[in-house]
PDB file of N, CA and C in Angstrom:
ATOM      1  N   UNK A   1     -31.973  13.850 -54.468  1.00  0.00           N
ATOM      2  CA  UNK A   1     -31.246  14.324 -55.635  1.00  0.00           C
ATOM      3  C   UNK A   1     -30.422  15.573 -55.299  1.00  0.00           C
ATOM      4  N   UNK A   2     -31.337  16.284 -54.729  1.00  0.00           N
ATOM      5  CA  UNK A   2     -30.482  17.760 -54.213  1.00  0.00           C
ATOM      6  C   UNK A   2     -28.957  17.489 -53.277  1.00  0.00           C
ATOM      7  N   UNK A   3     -29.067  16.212 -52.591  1.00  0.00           N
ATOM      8  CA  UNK A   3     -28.054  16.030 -51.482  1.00  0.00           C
ATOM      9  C   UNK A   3     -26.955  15.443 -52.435  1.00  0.00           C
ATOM     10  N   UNK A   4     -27.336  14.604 -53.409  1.00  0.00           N
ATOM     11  CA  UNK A   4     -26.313  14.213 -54.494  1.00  0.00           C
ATOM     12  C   UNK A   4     -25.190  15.892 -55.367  1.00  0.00           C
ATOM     13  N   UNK A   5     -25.963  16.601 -55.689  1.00  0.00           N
ATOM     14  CA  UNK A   5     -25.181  17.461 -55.992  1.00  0.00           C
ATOM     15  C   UNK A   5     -24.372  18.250 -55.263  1.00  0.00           C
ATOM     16  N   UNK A   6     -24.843  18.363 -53.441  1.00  0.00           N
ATOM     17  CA  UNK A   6     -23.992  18.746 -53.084  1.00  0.00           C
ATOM     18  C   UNK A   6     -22.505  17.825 -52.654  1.00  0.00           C
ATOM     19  N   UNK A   7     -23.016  16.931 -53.133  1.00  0.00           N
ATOM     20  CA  UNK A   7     -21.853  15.496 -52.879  1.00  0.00           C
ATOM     21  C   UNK A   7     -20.480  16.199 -53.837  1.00  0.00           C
ATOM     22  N   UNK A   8     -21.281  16.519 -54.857  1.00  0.00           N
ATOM     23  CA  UNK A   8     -20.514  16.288 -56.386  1.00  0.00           C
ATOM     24  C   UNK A   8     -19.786  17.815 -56.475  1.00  0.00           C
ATOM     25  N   UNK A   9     -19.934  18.530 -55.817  1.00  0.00           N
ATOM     26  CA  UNK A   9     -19.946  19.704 -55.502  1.00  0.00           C
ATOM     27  C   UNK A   9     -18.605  19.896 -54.573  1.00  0.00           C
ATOM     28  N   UNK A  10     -19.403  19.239 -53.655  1.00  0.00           N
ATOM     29  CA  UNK A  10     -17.651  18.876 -52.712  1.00  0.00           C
ATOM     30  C   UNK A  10     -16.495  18.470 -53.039  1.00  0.00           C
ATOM     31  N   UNK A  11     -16.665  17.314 -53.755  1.00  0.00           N
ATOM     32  CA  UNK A  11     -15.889  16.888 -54.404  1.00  0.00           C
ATOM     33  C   UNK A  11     -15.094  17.471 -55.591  1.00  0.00           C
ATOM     34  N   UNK A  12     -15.376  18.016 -56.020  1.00  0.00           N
ATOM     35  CA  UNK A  12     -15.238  19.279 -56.823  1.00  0.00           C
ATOM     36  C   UNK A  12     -14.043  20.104 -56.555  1.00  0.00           C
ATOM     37  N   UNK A  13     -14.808  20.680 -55.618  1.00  0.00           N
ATOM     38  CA  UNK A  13     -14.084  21.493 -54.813  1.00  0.00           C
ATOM     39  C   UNK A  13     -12.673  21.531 -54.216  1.00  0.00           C
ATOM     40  N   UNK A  14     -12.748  20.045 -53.601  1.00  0.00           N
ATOM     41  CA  UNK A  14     -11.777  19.499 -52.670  1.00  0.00           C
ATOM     42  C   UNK A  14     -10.907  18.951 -53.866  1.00  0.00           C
ATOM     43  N   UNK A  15     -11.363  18.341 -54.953  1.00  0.00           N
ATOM     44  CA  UNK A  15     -10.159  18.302 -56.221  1.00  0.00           C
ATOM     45  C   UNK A  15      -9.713  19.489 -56.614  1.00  0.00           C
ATOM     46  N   UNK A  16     -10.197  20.096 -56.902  1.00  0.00           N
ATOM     47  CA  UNK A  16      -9.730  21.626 -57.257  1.00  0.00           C
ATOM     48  C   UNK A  16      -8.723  22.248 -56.146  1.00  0.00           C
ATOM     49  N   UNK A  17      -9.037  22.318 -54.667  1.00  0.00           N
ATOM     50  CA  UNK A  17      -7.730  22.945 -53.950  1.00  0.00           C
ATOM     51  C   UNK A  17      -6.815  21.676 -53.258  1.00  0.00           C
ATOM     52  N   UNK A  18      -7.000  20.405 -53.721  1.00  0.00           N
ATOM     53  CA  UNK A  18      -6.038  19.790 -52.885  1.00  0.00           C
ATOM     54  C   UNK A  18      -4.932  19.160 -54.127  1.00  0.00           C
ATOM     55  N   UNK A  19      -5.320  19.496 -55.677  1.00  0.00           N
ATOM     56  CA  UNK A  19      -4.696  18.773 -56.469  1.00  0.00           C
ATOM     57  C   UNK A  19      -3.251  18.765 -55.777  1.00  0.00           C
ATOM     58  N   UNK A  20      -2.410  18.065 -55.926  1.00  0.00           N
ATOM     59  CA  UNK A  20      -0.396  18.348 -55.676  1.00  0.00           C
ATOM     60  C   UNK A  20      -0.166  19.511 -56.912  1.00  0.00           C
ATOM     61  N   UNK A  21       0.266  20.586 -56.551  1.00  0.00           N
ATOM     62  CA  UNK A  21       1.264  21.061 -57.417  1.00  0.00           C
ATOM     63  C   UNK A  21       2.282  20.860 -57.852  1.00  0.00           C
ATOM     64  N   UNK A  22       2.537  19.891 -57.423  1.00  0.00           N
ATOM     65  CA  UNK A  22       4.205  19.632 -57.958  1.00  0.00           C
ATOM     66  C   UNK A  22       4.181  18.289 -59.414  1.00  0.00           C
ATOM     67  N   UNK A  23       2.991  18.870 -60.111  1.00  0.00           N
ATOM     68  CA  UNK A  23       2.662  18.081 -61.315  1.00  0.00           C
ATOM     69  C   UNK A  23       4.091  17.593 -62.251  1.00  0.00           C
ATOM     70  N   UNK A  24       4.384  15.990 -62.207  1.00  0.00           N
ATOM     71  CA  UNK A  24       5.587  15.579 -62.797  1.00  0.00           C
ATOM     72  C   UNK A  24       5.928  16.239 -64.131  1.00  0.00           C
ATOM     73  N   UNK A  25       5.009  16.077 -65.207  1.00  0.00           N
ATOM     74  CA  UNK A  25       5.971  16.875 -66.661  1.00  0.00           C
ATOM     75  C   UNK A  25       5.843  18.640 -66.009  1.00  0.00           C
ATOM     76  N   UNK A  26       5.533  19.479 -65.301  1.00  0.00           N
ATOM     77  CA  UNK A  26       6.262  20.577 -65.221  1.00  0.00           C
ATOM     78  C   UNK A  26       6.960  20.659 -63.789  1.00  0.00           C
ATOM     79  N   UNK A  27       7.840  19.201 -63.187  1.00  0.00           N
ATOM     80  CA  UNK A  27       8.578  19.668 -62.138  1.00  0.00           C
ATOM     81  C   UNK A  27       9.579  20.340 -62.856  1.00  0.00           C
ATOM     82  N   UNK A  28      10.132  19.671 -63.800  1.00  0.00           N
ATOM     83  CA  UNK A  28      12.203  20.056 -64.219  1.00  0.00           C
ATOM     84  C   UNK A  28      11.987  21.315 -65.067  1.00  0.00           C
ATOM     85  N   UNK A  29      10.947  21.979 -64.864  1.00  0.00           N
ATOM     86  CA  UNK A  29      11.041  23.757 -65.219  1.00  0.00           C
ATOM     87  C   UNK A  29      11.946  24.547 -64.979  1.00  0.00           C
ATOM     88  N   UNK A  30      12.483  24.350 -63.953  1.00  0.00           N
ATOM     89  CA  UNK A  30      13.281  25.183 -63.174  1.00  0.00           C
ATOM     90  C   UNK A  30      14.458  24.488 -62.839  1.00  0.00           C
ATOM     91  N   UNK A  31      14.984  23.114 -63.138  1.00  0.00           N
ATOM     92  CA  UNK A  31      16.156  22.800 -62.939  1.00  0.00           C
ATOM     93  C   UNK A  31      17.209  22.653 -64.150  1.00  0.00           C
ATOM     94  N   UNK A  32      18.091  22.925 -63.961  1.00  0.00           N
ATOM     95  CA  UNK A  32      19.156  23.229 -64.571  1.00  0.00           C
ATOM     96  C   UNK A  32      20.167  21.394 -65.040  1.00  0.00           C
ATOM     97  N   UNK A  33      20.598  21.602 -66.208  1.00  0.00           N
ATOM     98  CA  UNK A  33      20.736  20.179 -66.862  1.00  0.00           C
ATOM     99  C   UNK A  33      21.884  19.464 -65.792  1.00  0.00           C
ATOM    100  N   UNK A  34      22.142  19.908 -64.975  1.00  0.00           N
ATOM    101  CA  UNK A  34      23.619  19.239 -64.328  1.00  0.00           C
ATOM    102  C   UNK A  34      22.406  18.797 -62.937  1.00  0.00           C
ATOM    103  N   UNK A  35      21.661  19.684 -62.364  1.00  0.00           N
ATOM    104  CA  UNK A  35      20.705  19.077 -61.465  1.00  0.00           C
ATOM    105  C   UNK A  35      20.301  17.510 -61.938  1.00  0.00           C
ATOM    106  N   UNK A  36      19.389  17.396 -63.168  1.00  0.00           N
ATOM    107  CA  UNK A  36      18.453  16.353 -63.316  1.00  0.00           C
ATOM    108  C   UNK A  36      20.024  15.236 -63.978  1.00  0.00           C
ATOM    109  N   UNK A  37      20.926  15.685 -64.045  1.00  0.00           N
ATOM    110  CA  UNK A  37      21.862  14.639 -64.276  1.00  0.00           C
ATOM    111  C   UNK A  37      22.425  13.793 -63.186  1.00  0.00           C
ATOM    112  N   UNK A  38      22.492  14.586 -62.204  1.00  0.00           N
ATOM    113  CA  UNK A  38      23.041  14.153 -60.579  1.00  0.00           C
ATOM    114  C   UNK A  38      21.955  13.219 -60.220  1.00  0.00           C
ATOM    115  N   UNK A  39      20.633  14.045 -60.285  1.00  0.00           N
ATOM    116  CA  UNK A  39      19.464  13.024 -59.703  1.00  0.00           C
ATOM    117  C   UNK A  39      19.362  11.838 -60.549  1.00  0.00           C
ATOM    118  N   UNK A  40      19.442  11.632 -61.752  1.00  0.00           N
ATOM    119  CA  UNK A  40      19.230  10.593 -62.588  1.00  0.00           C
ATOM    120  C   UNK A  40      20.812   9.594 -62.345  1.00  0.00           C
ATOM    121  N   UNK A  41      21.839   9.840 -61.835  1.00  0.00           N
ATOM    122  CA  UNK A  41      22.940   9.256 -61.101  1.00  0.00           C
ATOM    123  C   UNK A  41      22.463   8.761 -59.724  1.00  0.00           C
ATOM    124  N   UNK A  42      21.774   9.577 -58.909  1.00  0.00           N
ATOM    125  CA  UNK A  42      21.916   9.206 -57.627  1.00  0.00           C
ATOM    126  C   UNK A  42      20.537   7.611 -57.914  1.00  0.00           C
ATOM    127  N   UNK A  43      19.910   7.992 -58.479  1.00  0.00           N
ATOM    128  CA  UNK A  43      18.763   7.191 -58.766  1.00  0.00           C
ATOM    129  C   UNK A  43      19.114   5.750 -59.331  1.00  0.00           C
ATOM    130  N   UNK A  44      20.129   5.988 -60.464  1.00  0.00           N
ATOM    131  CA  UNK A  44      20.799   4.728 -60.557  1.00  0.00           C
ATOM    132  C   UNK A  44      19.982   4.688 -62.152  1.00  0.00           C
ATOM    133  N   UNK A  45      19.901   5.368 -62.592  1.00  0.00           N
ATOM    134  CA  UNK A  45      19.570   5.586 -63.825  1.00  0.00           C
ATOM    135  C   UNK A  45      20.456   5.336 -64.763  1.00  0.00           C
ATOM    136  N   UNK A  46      21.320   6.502 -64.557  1.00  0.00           N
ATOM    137  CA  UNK A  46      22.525   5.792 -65.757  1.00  0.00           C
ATOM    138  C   UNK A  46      24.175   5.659 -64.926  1.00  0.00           C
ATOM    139  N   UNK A  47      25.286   5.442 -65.455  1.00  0.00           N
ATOM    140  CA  UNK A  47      26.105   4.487 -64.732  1.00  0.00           C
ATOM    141  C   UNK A  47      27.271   5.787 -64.580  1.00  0.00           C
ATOM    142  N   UNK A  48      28.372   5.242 -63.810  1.00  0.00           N
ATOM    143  CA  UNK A  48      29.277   6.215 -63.178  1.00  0.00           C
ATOM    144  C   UNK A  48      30.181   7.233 -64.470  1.00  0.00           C
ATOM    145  N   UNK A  49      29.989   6.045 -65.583  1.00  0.00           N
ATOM    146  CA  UNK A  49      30.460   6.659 -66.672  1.00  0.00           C
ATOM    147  C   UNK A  49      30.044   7.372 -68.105  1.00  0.00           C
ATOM    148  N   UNK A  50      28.683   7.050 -67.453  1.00  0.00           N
ATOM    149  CA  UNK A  50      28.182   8.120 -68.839  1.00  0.00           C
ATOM    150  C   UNK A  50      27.668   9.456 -67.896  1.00  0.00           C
ATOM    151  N   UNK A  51      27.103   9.470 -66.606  1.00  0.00           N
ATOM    152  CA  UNK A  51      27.539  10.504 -65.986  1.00  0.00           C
ATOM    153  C   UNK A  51      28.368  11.340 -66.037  1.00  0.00           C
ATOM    154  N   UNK A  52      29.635  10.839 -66.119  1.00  0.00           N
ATOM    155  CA  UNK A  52      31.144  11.659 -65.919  1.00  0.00           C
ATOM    156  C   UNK A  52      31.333  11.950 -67.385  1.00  0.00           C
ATOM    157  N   UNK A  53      31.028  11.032 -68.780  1.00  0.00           N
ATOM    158  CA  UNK A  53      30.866  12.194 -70.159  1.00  0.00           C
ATOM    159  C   UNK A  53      29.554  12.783 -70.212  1.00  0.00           C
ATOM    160  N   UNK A  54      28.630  12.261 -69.846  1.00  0.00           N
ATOM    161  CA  UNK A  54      27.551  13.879 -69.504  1.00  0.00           C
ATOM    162  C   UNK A  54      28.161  15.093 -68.964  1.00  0.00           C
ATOM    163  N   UNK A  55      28.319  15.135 -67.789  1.00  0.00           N
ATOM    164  CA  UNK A  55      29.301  16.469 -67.273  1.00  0.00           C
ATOM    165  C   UNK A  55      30.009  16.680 -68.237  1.00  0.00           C
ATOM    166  N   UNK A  56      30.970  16.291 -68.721  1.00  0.00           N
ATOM    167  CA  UNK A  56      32.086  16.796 -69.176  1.00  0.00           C
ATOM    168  C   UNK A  56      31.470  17.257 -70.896  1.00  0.00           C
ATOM    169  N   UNK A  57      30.568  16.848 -71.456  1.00  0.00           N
ATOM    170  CA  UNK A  57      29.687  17.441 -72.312  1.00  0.00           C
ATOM    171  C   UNK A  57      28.885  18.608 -71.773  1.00  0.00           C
ATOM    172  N   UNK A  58      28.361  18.412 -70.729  1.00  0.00           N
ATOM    173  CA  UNK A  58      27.742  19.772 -70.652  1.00  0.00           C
ATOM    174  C   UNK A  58      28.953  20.855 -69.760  1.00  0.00           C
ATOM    175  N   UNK A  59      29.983  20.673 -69.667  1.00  0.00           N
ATOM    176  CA  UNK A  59      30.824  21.856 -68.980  1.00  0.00           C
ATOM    177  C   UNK A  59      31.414  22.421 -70.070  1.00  0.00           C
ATOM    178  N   UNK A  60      31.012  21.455 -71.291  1.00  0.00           N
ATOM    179  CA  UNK A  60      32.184  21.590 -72.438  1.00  0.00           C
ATOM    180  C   UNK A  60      30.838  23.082 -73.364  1.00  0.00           C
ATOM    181  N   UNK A  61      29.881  22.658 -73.180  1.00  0.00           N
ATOM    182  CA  UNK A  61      29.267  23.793 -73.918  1.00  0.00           C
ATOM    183  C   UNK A  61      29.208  25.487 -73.093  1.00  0.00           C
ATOM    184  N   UNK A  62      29.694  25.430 -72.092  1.00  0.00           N
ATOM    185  CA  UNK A  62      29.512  26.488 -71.744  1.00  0.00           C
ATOM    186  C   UNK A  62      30.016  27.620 -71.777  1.00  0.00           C
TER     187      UNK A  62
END
């Protein structure tokens, strides 16, 4: 029983410092709306032309 907790223990542990930090809902903290627009273009997300009125909507608010 004693060898079981140190199982659980380890494990523990090793979740705790190996989680990824780069946790998906707080990657785009820090990027800026013309970043995640390019990537969502290069990705093939949305098409050559709502890209190009995205930009031109967001250059237009600035």
């Amino acid at each position: 029983m004693h060898f079981i907790w140190w199982i659980i223990w380890l494990i523990l542990l090793i979740w705790i410092f190996f989680v990824p930090y780069d946790i998906p809902y707080r990657k785009n903290e820090n990027e800026n709306p013309n970043d995640i627009l390019k990537k969502r273009f290069a990705k093939g997300e949305i098409s050559k032309e709502e890209y190009e009125e995205s930009k031109k909507v967001l250059e237009s608010d600035k």
